[in-house]
N, C-alpha and C. Protein backbone atom coordinates (compact mmCIF):
# COMPACT_ATOMS: atom_id res chain seq x y z
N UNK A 1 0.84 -1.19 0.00
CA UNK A 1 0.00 0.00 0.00
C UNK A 1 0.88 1.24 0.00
N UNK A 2 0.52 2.41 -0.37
CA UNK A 2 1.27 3.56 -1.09
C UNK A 2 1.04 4.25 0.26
N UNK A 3 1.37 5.56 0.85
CA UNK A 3 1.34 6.64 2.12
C UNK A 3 0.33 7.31 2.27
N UNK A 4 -0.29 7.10 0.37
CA UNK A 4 -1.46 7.93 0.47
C UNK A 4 -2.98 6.54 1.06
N UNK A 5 -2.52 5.79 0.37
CA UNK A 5 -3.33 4.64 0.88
C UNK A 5 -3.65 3.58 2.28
N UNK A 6 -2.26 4.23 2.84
CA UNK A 6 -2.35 3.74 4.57
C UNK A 6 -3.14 5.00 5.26
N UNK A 7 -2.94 6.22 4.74
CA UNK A 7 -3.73 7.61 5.42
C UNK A 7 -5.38 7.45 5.70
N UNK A 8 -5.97 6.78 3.84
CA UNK A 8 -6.88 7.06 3.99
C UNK A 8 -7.39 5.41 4.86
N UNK A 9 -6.81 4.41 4.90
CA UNK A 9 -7.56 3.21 5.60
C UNK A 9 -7.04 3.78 7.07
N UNK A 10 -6.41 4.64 7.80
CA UNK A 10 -6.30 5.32 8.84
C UNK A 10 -7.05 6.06 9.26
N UNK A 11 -7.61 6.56 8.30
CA UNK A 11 -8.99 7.93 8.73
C UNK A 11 -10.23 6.94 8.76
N UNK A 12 -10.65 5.67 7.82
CA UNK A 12 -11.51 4.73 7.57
C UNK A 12 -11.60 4.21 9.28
N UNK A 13 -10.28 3.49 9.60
CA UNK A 13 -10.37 2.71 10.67
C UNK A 13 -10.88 3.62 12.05
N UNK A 14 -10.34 4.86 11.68
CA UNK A 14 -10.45 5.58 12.82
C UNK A 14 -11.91 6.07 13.11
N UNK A 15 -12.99 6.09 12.19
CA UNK A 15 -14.20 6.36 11.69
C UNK A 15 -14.92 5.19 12.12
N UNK A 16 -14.65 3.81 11.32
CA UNK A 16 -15.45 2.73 12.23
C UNK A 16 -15.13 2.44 13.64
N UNK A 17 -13.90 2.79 14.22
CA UNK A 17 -13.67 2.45 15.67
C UNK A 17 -14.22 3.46 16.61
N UNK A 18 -14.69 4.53 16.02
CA UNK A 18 -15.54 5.53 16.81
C UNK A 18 -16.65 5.66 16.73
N UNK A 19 -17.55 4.72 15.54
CA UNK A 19 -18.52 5.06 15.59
C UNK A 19 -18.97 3.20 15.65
N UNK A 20 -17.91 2.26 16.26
CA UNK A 20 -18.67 1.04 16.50
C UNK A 20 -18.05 0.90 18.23
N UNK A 21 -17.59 1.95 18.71
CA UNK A 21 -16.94 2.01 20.15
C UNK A 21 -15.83 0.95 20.65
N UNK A 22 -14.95 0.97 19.19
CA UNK A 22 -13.91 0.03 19.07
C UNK A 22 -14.27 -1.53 19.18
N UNK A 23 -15.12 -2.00 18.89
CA UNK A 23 -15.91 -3.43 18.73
C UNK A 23 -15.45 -3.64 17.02
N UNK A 24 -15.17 -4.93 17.03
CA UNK A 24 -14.55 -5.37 15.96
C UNK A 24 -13.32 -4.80 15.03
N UNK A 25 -12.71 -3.57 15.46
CA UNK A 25 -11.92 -2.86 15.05
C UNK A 25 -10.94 -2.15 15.93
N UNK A 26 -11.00 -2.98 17.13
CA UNK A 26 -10.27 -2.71 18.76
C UNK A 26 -8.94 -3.30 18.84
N UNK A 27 -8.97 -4.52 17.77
CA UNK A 27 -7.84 -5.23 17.95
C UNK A 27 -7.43 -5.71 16.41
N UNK A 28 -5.86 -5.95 16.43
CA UNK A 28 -5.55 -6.41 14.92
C UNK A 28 -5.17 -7.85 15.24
N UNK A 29 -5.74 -8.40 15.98
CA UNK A 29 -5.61 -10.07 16.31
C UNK A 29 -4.05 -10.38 16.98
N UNK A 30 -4.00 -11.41 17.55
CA UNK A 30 -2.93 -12.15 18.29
C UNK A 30 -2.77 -11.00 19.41
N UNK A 31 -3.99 -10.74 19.91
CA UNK A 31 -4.11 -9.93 21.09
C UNK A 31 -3.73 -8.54 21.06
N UNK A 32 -3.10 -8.11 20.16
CA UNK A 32 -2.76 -6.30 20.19
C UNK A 32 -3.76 -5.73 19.58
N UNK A 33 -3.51 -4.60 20.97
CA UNK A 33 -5.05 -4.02 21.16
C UNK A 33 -5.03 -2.45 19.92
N UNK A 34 -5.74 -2.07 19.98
CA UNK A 34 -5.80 -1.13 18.85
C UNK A 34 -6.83 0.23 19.68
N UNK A 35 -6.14 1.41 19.85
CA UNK A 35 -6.54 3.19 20.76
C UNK A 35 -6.18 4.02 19.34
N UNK A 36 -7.60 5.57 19.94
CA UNK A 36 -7.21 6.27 18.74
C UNK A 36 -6.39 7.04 19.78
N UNK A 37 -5.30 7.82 18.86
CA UNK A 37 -4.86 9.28 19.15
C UNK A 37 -4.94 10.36 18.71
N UNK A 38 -5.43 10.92 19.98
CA UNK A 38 -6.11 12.89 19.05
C UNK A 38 -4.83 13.11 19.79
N UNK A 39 -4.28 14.11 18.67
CA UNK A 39 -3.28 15.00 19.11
C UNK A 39 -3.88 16.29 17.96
N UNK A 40 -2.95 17.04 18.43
CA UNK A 40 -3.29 18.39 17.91
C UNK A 40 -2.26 18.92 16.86
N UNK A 41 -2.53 19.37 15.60
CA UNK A 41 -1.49 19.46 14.44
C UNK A 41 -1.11 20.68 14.91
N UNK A 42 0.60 20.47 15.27
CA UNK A 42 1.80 21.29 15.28
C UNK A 42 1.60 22.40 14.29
N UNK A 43 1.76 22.51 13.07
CA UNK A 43 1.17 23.60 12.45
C UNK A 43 -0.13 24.23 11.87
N UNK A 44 -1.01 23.42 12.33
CA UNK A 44 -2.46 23.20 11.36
C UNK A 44 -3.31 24.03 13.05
N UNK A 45 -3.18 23.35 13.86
CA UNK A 45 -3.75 23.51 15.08
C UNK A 45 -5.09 22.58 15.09
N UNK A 46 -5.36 22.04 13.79
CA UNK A 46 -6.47 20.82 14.01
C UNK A 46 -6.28 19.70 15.04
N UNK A 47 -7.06 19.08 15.09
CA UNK A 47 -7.49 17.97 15.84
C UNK A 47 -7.04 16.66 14.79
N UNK A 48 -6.33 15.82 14.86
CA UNK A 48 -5.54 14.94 13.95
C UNK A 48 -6.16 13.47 15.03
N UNK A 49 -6.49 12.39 14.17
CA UNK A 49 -6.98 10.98 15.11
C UNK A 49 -6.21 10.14 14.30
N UNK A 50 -5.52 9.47 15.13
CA UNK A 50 -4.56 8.55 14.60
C UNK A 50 -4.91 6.86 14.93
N UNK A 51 -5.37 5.74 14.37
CA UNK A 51 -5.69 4.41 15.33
C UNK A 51 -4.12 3.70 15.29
N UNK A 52 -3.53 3.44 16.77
CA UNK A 52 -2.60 2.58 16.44
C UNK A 52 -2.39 1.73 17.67
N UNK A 53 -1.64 0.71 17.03
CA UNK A 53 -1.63 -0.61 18.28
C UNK A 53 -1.04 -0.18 19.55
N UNK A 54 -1.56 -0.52 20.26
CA UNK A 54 -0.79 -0.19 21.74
C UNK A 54 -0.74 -1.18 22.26
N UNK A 55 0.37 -1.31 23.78
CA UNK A 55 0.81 -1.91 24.73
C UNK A 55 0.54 -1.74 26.37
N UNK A 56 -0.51 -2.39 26.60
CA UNK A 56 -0.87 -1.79 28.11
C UNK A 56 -0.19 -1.68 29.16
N UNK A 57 0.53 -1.80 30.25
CA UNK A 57 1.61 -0.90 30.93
C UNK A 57 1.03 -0.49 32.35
N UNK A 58 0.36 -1.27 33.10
CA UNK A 58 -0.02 -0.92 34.23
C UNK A 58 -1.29 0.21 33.93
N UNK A 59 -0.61 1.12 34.26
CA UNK A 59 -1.89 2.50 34.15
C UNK A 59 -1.63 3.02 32.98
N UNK A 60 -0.50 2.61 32.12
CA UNK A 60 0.00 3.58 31.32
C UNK A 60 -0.48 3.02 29.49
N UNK A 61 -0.17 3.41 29.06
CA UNK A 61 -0.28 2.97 27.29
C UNK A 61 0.74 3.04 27.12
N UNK A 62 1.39 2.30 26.07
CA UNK A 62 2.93 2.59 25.03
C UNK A 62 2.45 1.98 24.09
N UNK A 63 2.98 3.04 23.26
CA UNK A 63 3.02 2.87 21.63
C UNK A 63 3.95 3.12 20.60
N UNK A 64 4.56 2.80 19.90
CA UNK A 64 6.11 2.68 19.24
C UNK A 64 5.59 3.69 17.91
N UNK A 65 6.60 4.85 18.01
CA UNK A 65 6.67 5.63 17.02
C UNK A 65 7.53 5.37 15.73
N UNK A 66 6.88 4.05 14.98
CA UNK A 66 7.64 3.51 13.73
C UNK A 66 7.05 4.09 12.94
N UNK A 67 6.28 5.20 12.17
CA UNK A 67 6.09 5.43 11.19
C UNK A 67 5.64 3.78 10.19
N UNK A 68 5.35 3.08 10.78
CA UNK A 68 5.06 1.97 9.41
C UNK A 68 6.44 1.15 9.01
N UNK A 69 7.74 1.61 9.88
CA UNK A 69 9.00 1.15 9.80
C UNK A 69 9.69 2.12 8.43
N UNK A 70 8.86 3.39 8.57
CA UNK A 70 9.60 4.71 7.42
C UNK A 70 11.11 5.04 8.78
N UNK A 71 11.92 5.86 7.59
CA UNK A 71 13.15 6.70 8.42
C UNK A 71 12.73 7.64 9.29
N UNK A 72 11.46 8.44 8.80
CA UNK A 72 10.75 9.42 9.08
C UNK A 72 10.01 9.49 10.27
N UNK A 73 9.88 10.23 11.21
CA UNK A 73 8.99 9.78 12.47
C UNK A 73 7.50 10.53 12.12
N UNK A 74 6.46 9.42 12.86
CA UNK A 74 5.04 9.08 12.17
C UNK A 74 4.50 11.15 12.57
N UNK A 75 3.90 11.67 11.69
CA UNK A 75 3.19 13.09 12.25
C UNK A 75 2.53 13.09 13.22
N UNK A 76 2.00 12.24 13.93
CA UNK A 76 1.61 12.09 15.27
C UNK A 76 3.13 12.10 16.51
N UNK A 77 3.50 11.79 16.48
CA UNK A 77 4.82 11.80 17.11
C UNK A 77 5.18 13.46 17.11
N UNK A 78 5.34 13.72 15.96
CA UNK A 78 5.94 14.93 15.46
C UNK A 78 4.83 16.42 16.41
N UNK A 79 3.79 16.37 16.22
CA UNK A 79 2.23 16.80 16.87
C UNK A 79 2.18 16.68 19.00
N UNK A 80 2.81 15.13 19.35
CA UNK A 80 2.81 15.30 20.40
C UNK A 80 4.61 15.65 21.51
N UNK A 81 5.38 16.06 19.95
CA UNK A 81 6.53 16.46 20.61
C UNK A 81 6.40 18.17 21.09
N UNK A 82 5.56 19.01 20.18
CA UNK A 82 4.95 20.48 20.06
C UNK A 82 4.09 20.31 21.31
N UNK A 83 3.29 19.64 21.57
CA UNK A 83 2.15 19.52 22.46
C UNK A 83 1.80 18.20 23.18
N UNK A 84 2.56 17.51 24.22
CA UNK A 84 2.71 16.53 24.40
C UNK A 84 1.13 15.82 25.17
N UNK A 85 -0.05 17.27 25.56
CA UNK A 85 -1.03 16.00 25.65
C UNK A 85 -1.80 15.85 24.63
N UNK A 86 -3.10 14.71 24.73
CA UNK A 86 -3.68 14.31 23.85
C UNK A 86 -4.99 13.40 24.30
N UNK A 87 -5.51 12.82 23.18
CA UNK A 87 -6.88 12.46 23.94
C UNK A 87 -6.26 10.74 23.38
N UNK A 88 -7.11 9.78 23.82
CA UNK A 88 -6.73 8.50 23.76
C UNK A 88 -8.05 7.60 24.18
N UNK A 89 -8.81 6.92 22.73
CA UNK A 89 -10.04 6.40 23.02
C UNK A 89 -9.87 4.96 22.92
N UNK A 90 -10.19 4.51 23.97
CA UNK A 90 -10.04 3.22 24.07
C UNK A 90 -11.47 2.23 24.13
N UNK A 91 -12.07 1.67 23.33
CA UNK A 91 -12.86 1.33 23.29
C UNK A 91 -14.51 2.86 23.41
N UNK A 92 -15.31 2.74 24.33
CA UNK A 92 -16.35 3.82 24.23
C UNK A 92 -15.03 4.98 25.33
N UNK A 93 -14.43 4.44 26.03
CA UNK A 93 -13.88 5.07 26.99
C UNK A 93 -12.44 6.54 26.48
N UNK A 94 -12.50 7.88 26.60
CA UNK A 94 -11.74 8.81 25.84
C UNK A 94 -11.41 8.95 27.90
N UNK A 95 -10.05 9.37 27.55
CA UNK A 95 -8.88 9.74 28.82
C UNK A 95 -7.73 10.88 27.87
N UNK A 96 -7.59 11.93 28.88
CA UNK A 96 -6.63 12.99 28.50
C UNK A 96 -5.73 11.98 29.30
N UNK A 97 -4.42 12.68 27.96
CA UNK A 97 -2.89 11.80 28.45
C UNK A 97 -2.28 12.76 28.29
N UNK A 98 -1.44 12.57 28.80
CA UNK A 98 0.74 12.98 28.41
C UNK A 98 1.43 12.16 27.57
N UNK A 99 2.15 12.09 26.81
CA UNK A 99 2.69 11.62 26.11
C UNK A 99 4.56 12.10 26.23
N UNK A 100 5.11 10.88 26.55
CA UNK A 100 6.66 11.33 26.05
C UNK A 100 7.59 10.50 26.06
N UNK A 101 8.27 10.01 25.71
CA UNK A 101 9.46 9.23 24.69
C UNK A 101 9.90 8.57 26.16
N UNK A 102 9.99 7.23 26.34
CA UNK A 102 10.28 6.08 27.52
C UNK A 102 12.01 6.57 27.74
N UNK A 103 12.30 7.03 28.74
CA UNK A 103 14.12 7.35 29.32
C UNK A 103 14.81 5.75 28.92
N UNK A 104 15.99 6.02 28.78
CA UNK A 104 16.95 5.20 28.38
C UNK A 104 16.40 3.51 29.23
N UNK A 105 16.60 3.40 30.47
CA UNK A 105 16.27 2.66 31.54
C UNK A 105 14.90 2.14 31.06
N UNK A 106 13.75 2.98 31.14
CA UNK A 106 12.47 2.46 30.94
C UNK A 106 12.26 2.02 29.60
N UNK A 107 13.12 2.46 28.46
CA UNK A 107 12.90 1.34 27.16
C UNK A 107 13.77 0.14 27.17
N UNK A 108 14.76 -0.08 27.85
CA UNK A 108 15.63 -1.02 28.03
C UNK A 108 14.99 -2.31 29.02
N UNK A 109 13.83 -1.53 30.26
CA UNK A 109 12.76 -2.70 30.58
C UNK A 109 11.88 -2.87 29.56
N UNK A 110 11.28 -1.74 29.31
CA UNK A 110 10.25 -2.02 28.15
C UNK A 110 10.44 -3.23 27.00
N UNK A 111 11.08 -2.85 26.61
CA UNK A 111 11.42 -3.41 24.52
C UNK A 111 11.48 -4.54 24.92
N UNK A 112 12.00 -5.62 25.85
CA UNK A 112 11.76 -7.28 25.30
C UNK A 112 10.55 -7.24 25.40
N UNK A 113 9.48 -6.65 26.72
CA UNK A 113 7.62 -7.55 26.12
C UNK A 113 7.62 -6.71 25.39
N UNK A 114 7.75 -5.53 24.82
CA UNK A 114 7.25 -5.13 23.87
C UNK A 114 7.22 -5.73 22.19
N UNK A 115 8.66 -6.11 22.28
CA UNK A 115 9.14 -7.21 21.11
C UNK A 115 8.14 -8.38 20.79
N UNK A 116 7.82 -9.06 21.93
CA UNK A 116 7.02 -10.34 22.29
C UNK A 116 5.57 -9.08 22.02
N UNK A 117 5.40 -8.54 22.35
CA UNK A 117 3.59 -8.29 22.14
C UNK A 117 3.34 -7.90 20.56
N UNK A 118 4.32 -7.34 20.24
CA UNK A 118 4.09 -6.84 18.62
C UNK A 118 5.47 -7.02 17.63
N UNK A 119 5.57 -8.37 17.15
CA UNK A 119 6.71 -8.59 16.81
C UNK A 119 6.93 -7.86 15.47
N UNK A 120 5.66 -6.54 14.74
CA UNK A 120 5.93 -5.90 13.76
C UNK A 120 6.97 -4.96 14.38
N UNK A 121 6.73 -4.63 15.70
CA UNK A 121 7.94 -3.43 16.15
C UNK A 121 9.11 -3.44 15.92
N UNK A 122 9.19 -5.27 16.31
CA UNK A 122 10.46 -5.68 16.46
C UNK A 122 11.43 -5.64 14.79
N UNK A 123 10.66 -5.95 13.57
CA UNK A 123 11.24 -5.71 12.45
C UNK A 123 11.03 -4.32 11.77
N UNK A 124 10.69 -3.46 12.25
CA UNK A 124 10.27 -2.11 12.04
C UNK A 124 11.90 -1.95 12.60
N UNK A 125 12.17 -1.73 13.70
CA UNK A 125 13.80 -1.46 14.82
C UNK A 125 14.84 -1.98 13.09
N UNK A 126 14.49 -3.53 12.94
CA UNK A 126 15.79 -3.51 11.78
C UNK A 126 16.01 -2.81 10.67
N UNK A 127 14.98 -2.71 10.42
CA UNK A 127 14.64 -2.06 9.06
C UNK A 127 15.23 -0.61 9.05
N UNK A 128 15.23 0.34 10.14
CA UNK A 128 15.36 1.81 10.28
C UNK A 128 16.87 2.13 10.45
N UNK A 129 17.43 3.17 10.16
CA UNK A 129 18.67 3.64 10.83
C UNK A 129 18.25 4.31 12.28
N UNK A 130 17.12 5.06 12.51
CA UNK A 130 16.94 6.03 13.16
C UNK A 130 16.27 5.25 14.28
N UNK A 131 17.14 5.94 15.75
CA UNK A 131 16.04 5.05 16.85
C UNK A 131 14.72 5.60 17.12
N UNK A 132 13.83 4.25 17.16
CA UNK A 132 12.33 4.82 17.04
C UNK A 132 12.42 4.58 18.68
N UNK A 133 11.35 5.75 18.96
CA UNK A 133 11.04 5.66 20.68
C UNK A 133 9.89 5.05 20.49
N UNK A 134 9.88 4.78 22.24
CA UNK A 134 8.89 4.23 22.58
C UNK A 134 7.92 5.31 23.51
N UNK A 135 6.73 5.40 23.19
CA UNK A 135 6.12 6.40 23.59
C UNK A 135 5.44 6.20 24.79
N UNK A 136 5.24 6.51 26.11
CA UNK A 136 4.73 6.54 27.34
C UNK A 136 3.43 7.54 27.23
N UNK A 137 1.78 7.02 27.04
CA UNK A 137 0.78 7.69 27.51
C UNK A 137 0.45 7.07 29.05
N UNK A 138 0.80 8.75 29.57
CA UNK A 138 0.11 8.33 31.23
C UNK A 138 -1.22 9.69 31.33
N UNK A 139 -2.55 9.10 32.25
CA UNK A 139 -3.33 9.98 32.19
C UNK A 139 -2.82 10.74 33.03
N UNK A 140 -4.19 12.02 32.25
CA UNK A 140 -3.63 13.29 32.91
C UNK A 140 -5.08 13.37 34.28
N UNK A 141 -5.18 13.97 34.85
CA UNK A 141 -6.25 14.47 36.18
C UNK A 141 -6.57 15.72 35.10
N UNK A 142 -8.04 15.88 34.49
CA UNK A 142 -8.27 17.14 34.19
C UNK A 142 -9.30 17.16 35.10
């Protein structure tokens, strides 16, 4: 599929998972779970919804900023480095988060289950020159 063609089954997915309250479109099978992310466009100031697999984490979410395993880091990434909170719908359930790149230590626990929960991450890492982070959503108290 072409960049323009992962965008628009991105806006698609993100459309049925909000309007079926993430039921049948919650998960991409072998258990990884599937959250949207609203972040806010860095130059646009829109509201941007992103669906991507996540890793549950106690209280927290993580989600690996591979771009699709591009050099390039994904515009969501780019959106919550300008403005690090964001909204995060998980099933009918929306939670304000923080968002920010796992410290040396906490991706070094992180990355083996992470490897084991989504072994696309794990060949996304070979594929790249550039280190992809691992992203830490913790809620916020609004």
């Amino acid at each position: 599929m072409s960049g323009r063609d992962w965008r628009l089954f991105g806006r698609l997915h993100a459309k049925l998972y909000q309007r079926l309250g993430g039921r049948f479109v919650g998960t991409v099978g072998l258990g990884r779970k599937v959250l949207l992310l609203t972040t806010t466009g860095r130059k646009s100031g829109l509201k941007r919804t992103t669906p991507l697999v996540y890793m549950p984490l106690g209280d927290r979410r993580v989600v690996y900023a591979s771009n699709g395993g591009k050099e390039s880091s994904p515009a969501w990434w780019l959106n919550l480095q300008a403005d690090p909170r964001a909204t995060i719908q998980i099933g009918r359930s929306k939670t304000e988060v923080s968002a920010r790149a796992a410290s040396e230590s906490e991706y070094a626990e992180i990355w083996p289950e992470a490897k084991r929960y989504n072994p696309h991450w794990r060949d996304y890492e070979k594929n790249v020159k550039r280190n992809i982070p691992l992203i830490i959503l913790e809620r916020v108290d609004v």
